[in-house]
N, C-alpha and C. Protein backbone atom coordinates (compact mmCIF):
# COMPACT_ATOMS: atom_id res chain seq x y z
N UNK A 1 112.55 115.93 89.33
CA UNK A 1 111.21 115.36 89.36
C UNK A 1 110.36 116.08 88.32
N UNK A 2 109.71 115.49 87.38
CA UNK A 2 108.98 115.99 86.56
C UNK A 2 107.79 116.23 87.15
N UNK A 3 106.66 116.78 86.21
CA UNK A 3 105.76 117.73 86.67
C UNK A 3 104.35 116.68 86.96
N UNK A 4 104.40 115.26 86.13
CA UNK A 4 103.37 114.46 86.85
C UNK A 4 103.62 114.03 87.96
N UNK A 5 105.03 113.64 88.43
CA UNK A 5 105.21 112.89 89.31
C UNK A 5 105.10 113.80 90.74
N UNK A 6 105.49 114.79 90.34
CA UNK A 6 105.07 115.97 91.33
C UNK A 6 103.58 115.91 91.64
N UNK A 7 103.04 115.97 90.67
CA UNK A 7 101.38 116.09 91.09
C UNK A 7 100.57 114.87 92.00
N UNK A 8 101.50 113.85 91.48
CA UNK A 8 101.16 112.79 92.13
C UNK A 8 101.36 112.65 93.32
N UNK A 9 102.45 112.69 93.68
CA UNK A 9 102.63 113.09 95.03
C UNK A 9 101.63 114.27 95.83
N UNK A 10 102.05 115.40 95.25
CA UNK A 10 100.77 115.99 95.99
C UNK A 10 99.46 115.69 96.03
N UNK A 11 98.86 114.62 95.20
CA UNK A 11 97.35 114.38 95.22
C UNK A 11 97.70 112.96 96.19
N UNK A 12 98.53 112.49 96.40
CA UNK A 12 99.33 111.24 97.65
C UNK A 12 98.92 111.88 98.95
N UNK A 13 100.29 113.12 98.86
CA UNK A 13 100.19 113.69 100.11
C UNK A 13 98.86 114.80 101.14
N UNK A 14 97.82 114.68 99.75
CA UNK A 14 96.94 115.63 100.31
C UNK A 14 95.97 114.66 100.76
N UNK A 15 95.60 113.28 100.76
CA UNK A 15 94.39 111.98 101.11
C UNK A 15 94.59 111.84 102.39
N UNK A 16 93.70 112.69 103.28
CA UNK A 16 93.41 111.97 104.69
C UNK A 16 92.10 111.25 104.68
N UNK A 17 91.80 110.17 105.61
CA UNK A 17 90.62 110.09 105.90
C UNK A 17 89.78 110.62 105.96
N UNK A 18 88.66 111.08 105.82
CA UNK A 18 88.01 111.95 105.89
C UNK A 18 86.56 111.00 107.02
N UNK A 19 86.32 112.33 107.57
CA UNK A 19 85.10 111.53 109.22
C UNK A 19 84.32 112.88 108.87
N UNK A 20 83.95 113.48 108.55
CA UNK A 20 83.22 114.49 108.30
C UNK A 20 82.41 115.07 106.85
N UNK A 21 81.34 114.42 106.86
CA UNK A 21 80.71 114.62 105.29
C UNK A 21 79.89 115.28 105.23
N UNK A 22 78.98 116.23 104.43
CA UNK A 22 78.26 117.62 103.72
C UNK A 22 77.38 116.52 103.47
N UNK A 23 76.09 116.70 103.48
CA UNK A 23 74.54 115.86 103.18
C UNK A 23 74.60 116.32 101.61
N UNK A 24 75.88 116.96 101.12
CA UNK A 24 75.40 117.09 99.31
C UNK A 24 75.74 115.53 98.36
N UNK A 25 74.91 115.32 97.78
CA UNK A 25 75.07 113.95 97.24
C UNK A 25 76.12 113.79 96.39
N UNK A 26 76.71 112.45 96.10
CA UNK A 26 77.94 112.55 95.02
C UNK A 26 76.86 112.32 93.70
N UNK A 27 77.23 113.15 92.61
CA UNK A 27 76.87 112.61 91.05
C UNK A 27 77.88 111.25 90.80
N UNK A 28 76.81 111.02 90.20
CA UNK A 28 76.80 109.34 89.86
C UNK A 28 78.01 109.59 89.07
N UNK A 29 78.28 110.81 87.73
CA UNK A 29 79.59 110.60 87.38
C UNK A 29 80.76 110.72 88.21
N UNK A 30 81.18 111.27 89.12
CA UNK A 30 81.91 111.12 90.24
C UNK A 30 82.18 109.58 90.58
N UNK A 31 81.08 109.01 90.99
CA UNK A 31 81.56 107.91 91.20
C UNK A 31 82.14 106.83 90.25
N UNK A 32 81.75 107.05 89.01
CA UNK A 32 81.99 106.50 87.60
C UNK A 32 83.45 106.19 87.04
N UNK A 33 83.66 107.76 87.96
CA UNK A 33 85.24 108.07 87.38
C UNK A 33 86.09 107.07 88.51
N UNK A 34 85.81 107.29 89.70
CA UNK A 34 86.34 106.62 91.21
C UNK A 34 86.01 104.67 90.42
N UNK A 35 84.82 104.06 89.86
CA UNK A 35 85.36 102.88 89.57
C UNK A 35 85.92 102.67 88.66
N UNK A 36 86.01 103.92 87.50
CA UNK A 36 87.00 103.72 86.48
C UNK A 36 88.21 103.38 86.84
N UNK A 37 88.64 104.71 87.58
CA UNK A 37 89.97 104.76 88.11
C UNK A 37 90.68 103.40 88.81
N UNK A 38 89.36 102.28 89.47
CA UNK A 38 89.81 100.77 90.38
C UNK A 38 89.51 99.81 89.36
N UNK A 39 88.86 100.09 87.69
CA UNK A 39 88.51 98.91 86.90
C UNK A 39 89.98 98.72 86.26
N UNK A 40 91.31 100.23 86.03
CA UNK A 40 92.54 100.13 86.04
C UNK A 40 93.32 99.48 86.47
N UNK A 41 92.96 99.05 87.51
CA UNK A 41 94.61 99.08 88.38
C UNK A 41 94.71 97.17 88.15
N UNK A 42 95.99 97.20 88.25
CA UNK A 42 96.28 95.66 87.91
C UNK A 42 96.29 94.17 89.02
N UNK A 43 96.55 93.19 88.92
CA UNK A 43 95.92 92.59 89.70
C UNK A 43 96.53 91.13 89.26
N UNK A 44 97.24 89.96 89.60
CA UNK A 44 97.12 88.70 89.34
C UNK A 44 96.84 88.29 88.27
N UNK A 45 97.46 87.70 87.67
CA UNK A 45 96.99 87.39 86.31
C UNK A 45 95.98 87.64 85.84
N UNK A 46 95.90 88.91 86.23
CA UNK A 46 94.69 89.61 85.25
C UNK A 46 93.25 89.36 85.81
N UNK A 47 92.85 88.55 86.97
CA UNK A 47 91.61 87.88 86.82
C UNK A 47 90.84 89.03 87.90
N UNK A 48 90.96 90.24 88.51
CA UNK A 48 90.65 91.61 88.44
C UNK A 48 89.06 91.07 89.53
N UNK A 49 89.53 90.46 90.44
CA UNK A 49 88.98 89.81 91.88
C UNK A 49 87.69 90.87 92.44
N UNK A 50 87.80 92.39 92.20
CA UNK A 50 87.79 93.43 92.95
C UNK A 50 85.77 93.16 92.76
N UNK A 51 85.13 93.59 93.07
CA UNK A 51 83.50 93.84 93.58
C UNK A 51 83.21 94.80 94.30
N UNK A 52 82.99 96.12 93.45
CA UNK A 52 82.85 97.29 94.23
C UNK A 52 81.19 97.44 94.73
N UNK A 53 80.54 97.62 95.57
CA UNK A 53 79.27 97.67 96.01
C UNK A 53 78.55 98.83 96.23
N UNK A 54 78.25 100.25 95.34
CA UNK A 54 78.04 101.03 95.81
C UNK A 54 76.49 101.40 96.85
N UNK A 55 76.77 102.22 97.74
CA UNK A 55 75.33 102.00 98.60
C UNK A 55 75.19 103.27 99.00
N UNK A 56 73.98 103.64 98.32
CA UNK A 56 73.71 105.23 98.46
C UNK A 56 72.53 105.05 98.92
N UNK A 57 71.26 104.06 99.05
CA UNK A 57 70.01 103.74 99.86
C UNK A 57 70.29 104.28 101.38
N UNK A 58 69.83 105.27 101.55
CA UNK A 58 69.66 105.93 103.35
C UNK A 58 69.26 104.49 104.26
N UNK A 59 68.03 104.01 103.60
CA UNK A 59 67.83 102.87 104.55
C UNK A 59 68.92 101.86 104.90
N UNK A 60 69.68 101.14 103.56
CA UNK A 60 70.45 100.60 103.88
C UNK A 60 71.65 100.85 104.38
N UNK A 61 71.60 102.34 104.27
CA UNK A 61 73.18 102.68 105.04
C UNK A 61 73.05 103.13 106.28
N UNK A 62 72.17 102.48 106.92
CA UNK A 62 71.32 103.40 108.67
C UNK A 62 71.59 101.89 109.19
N UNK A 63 71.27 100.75 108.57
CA UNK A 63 71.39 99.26 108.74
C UNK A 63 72.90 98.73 109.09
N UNK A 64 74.12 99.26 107.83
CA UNK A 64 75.40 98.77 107.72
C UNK A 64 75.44 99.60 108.81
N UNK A 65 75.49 100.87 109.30
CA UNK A 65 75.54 101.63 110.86
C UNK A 65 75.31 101.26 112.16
N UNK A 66 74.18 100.62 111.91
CA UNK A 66 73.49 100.03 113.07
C UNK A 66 73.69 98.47 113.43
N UNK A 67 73.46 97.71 112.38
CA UNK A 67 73.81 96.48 112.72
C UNK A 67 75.20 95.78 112.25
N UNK A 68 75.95 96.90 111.18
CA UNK A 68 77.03 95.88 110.33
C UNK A 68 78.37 96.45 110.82
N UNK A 69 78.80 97.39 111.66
CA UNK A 69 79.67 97.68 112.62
C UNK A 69 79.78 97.06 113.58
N UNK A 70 81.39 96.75 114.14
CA UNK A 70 81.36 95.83 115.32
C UNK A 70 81.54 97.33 116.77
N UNK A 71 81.07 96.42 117.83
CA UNK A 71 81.34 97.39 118.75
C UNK A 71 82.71 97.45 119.46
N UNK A 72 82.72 99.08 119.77
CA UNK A 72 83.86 99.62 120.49
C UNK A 72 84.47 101.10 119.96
N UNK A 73 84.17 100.97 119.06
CA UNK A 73 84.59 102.14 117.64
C UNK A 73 83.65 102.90 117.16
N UNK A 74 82.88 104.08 117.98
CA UNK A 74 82.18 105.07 117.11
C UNK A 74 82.35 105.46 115.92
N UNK A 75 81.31 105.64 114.80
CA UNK A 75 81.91 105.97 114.07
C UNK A 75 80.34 107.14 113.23
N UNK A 76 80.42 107.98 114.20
CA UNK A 76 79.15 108.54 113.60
C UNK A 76 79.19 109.21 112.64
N UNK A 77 80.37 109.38 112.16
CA UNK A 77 80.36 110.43 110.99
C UNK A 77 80.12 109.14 109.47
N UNK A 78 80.08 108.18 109.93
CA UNK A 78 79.85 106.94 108.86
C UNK A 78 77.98 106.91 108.12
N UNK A 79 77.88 107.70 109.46
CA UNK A 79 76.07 107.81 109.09
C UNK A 79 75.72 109.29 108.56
N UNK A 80 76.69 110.12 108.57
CA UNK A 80 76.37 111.13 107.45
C UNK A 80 76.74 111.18 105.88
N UNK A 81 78.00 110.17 105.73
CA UNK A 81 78.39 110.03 104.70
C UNK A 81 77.25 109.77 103.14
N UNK A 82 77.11 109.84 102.50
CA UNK A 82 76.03 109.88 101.34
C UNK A 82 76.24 108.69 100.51
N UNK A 83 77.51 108.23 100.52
CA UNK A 83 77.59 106.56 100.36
C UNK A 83 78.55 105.87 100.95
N UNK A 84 78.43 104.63 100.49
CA UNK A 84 78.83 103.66 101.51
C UNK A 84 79.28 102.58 100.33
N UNK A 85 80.97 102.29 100.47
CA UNK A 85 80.92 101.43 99.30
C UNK A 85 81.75 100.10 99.83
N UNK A 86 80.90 99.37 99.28
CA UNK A 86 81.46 97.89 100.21
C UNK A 86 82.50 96.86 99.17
N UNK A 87 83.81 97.11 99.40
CA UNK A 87 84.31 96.25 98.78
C UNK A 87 84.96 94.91 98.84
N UNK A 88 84.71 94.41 98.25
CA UNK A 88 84.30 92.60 97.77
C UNK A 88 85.54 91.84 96.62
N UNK A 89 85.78 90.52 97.21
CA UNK A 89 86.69 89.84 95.98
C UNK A 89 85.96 88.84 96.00
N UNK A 90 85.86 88.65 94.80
CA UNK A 90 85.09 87.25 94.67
C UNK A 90 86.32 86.61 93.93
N UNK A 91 86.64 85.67 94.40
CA UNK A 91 88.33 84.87 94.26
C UNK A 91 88.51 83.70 93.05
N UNK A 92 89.05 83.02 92.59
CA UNK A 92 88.97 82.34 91.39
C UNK A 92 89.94 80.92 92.09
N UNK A 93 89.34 80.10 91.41
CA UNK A 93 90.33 78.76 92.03
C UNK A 93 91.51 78.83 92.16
N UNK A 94 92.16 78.75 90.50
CA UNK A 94 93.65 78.78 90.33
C UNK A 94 94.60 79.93 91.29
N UNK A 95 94.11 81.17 90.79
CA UNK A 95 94.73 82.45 91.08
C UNK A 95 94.83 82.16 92.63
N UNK A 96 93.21 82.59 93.18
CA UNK A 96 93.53 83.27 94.63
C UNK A 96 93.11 81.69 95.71
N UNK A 97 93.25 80.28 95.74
CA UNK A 97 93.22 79.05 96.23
C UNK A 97 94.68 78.61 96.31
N UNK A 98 94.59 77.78 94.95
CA UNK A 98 95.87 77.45 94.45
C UNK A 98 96.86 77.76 94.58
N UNK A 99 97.06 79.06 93.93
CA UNK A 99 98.40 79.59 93.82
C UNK A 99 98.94 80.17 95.58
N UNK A 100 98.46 80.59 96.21
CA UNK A 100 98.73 81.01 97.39
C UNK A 100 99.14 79.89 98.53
N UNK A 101 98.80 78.34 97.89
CA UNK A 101 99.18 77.20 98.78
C UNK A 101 100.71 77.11 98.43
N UNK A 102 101.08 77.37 97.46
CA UNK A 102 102.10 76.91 97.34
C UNK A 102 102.91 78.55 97.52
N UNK A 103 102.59 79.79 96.87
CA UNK A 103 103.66 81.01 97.39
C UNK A 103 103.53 81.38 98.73
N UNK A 104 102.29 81.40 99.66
CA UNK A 104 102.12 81.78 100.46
C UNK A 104 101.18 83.23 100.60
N UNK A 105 101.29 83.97 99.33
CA UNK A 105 100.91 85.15 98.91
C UNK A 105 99.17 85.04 99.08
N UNK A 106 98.61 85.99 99.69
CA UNK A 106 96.83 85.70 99.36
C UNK A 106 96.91 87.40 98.07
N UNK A 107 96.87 86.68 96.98
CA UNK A 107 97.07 87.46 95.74
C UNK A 107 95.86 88.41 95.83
N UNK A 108 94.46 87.92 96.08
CA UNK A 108 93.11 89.09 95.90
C UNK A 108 93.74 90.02 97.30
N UNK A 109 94.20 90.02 98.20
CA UNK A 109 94.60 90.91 98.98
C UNK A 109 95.12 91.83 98.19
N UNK A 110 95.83 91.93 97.83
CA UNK A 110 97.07 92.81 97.57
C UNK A 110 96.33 93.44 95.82
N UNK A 111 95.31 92.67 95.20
CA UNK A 111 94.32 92.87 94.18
C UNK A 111 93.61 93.72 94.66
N UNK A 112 92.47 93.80 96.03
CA UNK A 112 92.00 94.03 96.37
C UNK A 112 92.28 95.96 96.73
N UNK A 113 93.92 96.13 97.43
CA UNK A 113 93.89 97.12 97.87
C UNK A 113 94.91 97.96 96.62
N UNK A 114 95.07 97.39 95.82
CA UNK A 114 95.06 98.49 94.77
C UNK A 114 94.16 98.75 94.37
N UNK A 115 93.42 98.17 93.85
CA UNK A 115 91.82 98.68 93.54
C UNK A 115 91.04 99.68 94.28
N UNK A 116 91.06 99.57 95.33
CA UNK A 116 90.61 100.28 96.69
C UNK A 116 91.40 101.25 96.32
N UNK A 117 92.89 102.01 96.49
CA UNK A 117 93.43 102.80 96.48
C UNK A 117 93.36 103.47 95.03
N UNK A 118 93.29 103.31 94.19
CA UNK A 118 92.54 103.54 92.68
C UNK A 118 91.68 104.76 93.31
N UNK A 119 90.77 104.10 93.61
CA UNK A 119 89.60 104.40 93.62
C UNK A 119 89.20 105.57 94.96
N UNK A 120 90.43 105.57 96.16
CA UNK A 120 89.85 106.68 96.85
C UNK A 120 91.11 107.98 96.36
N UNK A 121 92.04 107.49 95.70
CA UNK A 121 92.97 108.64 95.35
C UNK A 121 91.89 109.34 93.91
N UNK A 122 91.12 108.79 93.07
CA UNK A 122 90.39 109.52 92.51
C UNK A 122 89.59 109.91 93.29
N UNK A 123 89.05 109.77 93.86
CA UNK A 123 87.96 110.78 94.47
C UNK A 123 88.65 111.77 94.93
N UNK A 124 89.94 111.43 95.70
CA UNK A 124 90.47 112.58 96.27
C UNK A 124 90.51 113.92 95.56
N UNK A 125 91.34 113.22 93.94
CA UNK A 125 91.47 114.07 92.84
C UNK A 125 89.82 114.54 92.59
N UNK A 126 88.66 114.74 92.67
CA UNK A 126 87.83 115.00 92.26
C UNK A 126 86.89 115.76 93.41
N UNK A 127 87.87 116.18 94.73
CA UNK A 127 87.41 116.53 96.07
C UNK A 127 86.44 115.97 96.87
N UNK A 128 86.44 114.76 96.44
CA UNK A 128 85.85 113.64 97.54
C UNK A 128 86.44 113.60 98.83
N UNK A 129 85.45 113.17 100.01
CA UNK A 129 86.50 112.60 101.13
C UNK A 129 86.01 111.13 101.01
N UNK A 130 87.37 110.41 101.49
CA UNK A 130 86.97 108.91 101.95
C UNK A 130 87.67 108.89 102.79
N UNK A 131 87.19 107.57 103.24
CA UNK A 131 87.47 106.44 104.91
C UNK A 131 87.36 104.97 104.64
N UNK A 132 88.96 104.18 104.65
CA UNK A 132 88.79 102.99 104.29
C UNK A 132 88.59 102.54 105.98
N UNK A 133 87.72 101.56 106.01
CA UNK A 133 86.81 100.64 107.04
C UNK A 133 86.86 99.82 107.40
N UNK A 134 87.58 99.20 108.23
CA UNK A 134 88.04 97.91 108.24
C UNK A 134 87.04 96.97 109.66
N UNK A 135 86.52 98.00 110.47
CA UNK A 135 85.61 97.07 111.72
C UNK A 135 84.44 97.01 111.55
N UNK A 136 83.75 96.06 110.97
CA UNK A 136 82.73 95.69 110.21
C UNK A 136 82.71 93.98 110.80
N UNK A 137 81.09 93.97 110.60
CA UNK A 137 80.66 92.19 110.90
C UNK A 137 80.41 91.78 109.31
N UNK A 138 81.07 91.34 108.56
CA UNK A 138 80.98 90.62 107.57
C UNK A 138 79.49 89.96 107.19
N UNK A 139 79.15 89.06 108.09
CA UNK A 139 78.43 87.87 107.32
C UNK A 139 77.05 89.02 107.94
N UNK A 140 77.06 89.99 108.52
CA UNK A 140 75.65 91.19 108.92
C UNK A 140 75.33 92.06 107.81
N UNK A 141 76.44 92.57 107.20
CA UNK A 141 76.90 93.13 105.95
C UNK A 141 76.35 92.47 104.51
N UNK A 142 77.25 91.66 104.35
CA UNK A 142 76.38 90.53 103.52
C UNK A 142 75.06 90.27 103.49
N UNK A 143 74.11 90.39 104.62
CA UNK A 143 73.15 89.48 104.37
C UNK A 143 72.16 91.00 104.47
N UNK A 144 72.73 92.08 104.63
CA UNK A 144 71.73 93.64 104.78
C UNK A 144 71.75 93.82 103.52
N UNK A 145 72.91 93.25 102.71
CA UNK A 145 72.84 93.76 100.97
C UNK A 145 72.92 92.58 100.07
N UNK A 146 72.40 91.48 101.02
CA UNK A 146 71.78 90.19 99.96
C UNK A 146 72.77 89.44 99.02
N UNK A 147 74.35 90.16 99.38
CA UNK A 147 75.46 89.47 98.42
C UNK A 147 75.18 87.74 98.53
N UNK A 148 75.75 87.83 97.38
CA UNK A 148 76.30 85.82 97.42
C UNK A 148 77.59 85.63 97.85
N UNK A 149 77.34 84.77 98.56
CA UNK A 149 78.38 83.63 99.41
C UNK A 149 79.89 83.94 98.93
N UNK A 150 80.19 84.53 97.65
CA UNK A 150 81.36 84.02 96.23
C UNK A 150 81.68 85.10 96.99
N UNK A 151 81.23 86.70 97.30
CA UNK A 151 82.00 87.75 97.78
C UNK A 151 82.17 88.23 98.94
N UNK A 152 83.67 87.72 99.35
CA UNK A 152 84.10 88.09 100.55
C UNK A 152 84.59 89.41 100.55
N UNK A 153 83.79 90.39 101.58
CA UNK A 153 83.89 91.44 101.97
C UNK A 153 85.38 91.47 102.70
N UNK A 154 86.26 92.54 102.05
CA UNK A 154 87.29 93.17 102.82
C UNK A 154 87.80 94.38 103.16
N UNK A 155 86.18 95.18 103.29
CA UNK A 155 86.85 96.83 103.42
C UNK A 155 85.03 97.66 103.28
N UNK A 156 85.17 98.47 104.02
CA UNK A 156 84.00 99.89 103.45
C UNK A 156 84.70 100.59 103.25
N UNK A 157 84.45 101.29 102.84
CA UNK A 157 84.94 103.28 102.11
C UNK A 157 83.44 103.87 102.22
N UNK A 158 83.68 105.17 103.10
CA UNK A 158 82.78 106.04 102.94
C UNK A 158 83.06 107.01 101.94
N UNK A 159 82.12 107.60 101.20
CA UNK A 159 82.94 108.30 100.26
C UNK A 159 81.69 109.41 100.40
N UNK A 160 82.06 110.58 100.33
CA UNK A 160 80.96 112.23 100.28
C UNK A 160 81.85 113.59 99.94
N UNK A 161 81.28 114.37 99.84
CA UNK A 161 82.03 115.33 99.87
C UNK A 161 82.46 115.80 101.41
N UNK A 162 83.51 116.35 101.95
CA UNK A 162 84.17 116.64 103.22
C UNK A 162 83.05 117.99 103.53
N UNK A 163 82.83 118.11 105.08
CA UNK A 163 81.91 119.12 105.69
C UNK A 163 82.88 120.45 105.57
N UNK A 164 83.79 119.98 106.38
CA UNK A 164 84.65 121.48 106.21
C UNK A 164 85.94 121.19 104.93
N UNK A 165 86.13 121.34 103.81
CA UNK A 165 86.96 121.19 102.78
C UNK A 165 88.19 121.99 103.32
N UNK A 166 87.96 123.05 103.77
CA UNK A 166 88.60 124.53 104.07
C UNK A 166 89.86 123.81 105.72
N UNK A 167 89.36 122.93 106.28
CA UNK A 167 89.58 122.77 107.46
C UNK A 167 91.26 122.43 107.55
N UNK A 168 92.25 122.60 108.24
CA UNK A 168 93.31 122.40 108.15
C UNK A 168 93.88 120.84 108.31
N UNK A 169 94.50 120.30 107.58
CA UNK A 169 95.03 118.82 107.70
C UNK A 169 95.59 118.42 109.42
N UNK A 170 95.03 117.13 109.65
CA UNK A 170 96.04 116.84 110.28
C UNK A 170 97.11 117.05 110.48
N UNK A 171 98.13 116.86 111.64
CA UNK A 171 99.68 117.16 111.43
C UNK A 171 99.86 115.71 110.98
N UNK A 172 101.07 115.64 109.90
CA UNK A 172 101.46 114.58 109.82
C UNK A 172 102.58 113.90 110.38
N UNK A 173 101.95 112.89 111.26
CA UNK A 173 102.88 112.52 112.06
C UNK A 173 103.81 110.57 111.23
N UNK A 174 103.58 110.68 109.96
CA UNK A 174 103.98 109.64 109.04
C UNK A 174 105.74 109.45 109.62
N UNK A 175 105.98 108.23 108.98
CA UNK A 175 107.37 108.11 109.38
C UNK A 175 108.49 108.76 108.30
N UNK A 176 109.31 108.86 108.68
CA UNK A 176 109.97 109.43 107.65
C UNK A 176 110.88 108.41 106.31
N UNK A 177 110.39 108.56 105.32
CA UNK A 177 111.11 107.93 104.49
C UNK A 177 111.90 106.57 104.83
N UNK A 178 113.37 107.35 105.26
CA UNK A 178 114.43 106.44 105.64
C UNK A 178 113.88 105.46 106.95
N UNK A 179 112.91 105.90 107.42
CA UNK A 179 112.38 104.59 108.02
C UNK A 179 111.89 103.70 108.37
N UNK A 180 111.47 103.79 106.65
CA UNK A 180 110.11 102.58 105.74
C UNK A 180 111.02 101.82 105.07
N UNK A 181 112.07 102.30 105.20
CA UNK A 181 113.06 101.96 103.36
C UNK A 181 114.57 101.36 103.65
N UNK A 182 114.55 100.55 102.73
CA UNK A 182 116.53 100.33 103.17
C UNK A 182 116.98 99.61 101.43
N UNK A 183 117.88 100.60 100.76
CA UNK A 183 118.16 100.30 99.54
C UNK A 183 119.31 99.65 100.07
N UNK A 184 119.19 98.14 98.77
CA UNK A 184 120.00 97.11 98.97
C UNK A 184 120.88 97.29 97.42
N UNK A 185 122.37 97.58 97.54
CA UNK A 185 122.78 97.87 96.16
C UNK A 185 123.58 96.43 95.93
C-alpha cells in the first residue's frame, strides 16, 4: 500500500459523527475548501445535481432546530453546532426523470452522496466535526430558508469544530470487511 492510499484510509477511518461542537466559528475558508472538495466529485453525466446551503444565521439555525426536525430524536447538540448545511439536488429532466424510468437507478442520489461525502471527509481533513442528518421535515426546512420548489432537500450536515477533539473514538463496532464483500473471479 502506498503512502496516499494509506492516508486515505486513515483520514476514512478517523470520520465519526461528531454531536458535540466548540461555539468557535468555522472560517469561511474552511468551508471553501469542504465545497471545493463536493464541487469535485463526479456525478451523472456530468450535470453535478448537488446544492449545498450553507447556514451559519443563529436565528435561522434555532428555527431548522425547532421547527425543521421531526419528532422522537433529540438532537441537541445540532443547536450548538456553528453551521448547518442543507443539502439539495435540484434534478434535470433527462438525467435524474428520464433516465431512472427506464434503469431504475435515482442517479442525483448516488450524485448527491458523493458530494456530501467530499465534503465531510474534507472537513474531517481540516479538523472539522460533522453529522450527516437525515430526520428532518423537508417542506418546514424549505420554507425557513425560502428555497425554490426545483431543490429537493436530502440531508443536513452539521459541521463545527468538535468540543472535546482530544476525546477518545467510539469503539468500532463496523463489520468486518469479508462481510460487506464477496469477490466474484
Amino acid at each position: 500500500m502506498d503512502g496516499n492510499s494509506k492516508s486515505f484510509l486513515e483520514l476514512a477511518g478517523k470520520r465519526r459523527s461528531c454531536r458535540s461542537y466548540s461555539d468557535t466559528p468555522v472560517p469561511d475558508e474552511q468551508i471553501g475548501n469542504c465545497l471545493e472538495a463536493a464541487r469535485l466529485a463526479p456525478s451523472a453525466c456530468n450535470r453535478q445535481p448537488w446544492r449545498f446551503i450553507i447556514v451559519r444565521n443563529s436565528e435561522l439555525r434555532r428555527k431548522i432546530c425547532d421547527d425543521g426536525l421531526l419528532p422522537g430524536i433529540p438532537m441537541p447538540w445540532l443547536r450548538k453546532a456553528p453551521v448547518i448545511v442543507v443539502l439539495c439536488a435540484e434534478t434535470s429532466l433527462i438525467t435524474h426523470t428520464l433516465a431512472p424510468m427506464i434503469s431504475k437507478v435515482q442517479y442525483h442520489l448516488i450524485d448527491i452522496g458523493i458530494a456530501g461525502e467530499h465534503f465531510v471527509l474534507e472537513a474531517e481533513a481540516q479538523g472539522l466535526g460533522t453529522c450527516w442528518i437525515g430526520w428532518f421535515k423537508e417542506k418546514q426546512v424549505r420554507k425557513i430558508l425560502d428555497l425554490p420548489r426545483s431543490y429537493q432537500i436530502l440531508s443536513l450536515i452539521s459541521l463545527g469544530y468538535p468540543a472535546n477533539p482530544a476525546e477518545p473514538q467510539m469503539q468500532d463496532n463496523r463489520l468486518k470487511t469479508e462481510e460487506i464483500s464477496r469477490i466474484v473471479k
